[in-house]
Structure formats: C-alpha cells, structure tokens
Protein backbone atom coordinates (compact mmCIF):
# COMPACT_ATOMS: atom_id res chain seq x y z
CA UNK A 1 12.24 -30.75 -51.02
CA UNK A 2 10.07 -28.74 -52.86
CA UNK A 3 12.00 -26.14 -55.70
CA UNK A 4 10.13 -22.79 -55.10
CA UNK A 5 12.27 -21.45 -58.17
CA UNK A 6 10.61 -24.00 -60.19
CA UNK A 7 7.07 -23.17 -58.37
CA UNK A 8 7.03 -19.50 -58.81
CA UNK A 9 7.70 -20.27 -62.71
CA UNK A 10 5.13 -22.40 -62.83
CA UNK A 11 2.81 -19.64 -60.71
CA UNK A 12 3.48 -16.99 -63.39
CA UNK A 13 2.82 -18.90 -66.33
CA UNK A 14 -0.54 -20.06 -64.90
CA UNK A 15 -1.55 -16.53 -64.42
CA UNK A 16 -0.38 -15.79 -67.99
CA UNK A 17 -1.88 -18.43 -69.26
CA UNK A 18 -4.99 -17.48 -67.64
CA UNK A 19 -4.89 -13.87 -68.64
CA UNK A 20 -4.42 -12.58 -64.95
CA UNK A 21 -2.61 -9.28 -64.10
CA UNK A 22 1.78 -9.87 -64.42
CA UNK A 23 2.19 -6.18 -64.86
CA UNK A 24 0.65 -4.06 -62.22
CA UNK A 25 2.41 -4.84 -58.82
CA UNK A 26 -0.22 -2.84 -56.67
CA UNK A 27 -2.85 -4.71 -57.94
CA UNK A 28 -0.82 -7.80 -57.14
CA UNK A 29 0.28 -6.44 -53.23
CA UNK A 30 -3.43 -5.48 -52.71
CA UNK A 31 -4.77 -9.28 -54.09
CA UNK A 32 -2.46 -10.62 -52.09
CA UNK A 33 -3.19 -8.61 -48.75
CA UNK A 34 -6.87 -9.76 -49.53
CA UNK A 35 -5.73 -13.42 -49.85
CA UNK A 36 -4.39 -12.88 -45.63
CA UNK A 37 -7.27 -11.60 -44.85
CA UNK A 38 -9.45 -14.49 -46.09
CA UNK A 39 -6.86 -16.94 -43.96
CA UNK A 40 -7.34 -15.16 -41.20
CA UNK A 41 -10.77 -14.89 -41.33
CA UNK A 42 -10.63 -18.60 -41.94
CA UNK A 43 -8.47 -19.13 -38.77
CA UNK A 44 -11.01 -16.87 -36.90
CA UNK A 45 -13.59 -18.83 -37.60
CA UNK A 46 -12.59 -22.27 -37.13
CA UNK A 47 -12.99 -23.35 -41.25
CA UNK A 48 -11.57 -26.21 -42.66
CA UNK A 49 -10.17 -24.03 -45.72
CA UNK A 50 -7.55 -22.47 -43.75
CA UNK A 51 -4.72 -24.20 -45.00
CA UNK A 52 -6.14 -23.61 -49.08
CA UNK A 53 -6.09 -19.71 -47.88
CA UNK A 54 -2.82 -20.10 -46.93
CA UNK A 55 -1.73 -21.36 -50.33
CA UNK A 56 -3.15 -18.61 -51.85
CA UNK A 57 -1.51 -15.93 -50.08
CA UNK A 58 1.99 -18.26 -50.82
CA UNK A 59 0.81 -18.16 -54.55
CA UNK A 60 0.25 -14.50 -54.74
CA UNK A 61 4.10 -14.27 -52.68
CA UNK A 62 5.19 -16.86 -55.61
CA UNK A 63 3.62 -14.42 -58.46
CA UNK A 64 4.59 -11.18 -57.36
CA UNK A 65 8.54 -13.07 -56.62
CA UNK A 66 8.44 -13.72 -60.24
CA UNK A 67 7.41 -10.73 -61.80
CA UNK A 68 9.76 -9.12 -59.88
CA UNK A 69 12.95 -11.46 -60.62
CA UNK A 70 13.49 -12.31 -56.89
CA UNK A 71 14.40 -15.99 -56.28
CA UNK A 72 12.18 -16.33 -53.08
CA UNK A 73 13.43 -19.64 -52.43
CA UNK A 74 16.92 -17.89 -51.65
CA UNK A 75 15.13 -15.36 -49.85
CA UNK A 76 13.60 -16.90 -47.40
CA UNK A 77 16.26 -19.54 -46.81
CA UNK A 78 18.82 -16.31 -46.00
CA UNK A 79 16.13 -14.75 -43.75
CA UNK A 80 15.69 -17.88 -41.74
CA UNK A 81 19.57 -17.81 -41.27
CA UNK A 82 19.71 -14.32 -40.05
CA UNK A 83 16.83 -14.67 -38.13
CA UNK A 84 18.23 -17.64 -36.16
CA UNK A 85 21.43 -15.44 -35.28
CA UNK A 86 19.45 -12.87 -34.02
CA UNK A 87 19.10 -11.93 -30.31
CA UNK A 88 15.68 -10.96 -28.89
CA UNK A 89 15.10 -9.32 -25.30
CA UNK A 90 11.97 -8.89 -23.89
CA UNK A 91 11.11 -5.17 -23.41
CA UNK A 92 7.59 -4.35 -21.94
CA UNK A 93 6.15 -7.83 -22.37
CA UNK A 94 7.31 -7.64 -26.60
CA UNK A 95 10.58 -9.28 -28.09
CA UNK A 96 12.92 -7.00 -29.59
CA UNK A 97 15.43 -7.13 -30.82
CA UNK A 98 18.55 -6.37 -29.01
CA UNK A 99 20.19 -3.15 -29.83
CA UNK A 100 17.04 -1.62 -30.87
C-alpha cells in the first residue's frame, strides 16, 4: 500500500526544493483546478496522457494537504467509510441523498 503521508512530504519538499509556491493557497486551488481541466480535456479527447493528468491534479491535492497540515491519507480513508454508509434515492433521475 502506498503511504500518502509519506507522499505528500515528499510532494512539498519537491516544490520547495524547486522554488514553487508553499505559501499562497489560492494560487495552489487555482493550479490545481487547471491541472482537472487538462485531465479532462485529456479524457475528452481520447489522449494517452490522461492518467499523467490525473497525477497531477493528485499532486497538487498532495501539496496543498501538506501545506495545510491535513493527513489526506486519513481523509480520504474516513470519507470512503461514510460514504459507504450512506443511503442514496433517486429523485428526478439524480441520486441523493436520503433525507435531503
């Protein structure tokens, strides 16, 4: 299994180490929103590079994780858990979720 903890370090000290923004968080949101975009564009159009664009945007996730002090690996692994105890109903041809 792959240690994200150990990942994002290693993310953050790359960009440091390359001189790359740690300190402005809208810079890093709007870099990262940029990074989707290219994958999606790269789904779009059928390119082979779609799975490098979606490292990127997971790199950018990684960075911004760090700078922030959030252990993402923790994070995601206690939103897949809620997620798989929620209940979804189908209202107008879109799942919900129930209660809402």
């Amino acid at each position: 299994m792959i240690d994200l903890v150990e990942l994002q370090k290693k993310v953050y000290e790359n960009k440091v180490n390359k001189g790359f923004n740690v300190t402005d968080l809208n810079v890093e949101f709007c870099l990262a929103y940029g990074e989707l975009s290219e994958a999606y564009s790269a789904w779009e159009n059928k390119k082979d590079d779609l799975g490098e664009e979606l490292a990127d945007v997971a790199i950018y996730l990684m960075g911004i994780s760090e700078i922030l002090g959030i252990n993402l690996e923790e994070e995601i692994v206690n939103k897949i858990e809620k997620n798989a105890k929620r209940v979804y109903v189908k209202k107008n041809g879109i799942f919900v979720k129930k209660g809402v």
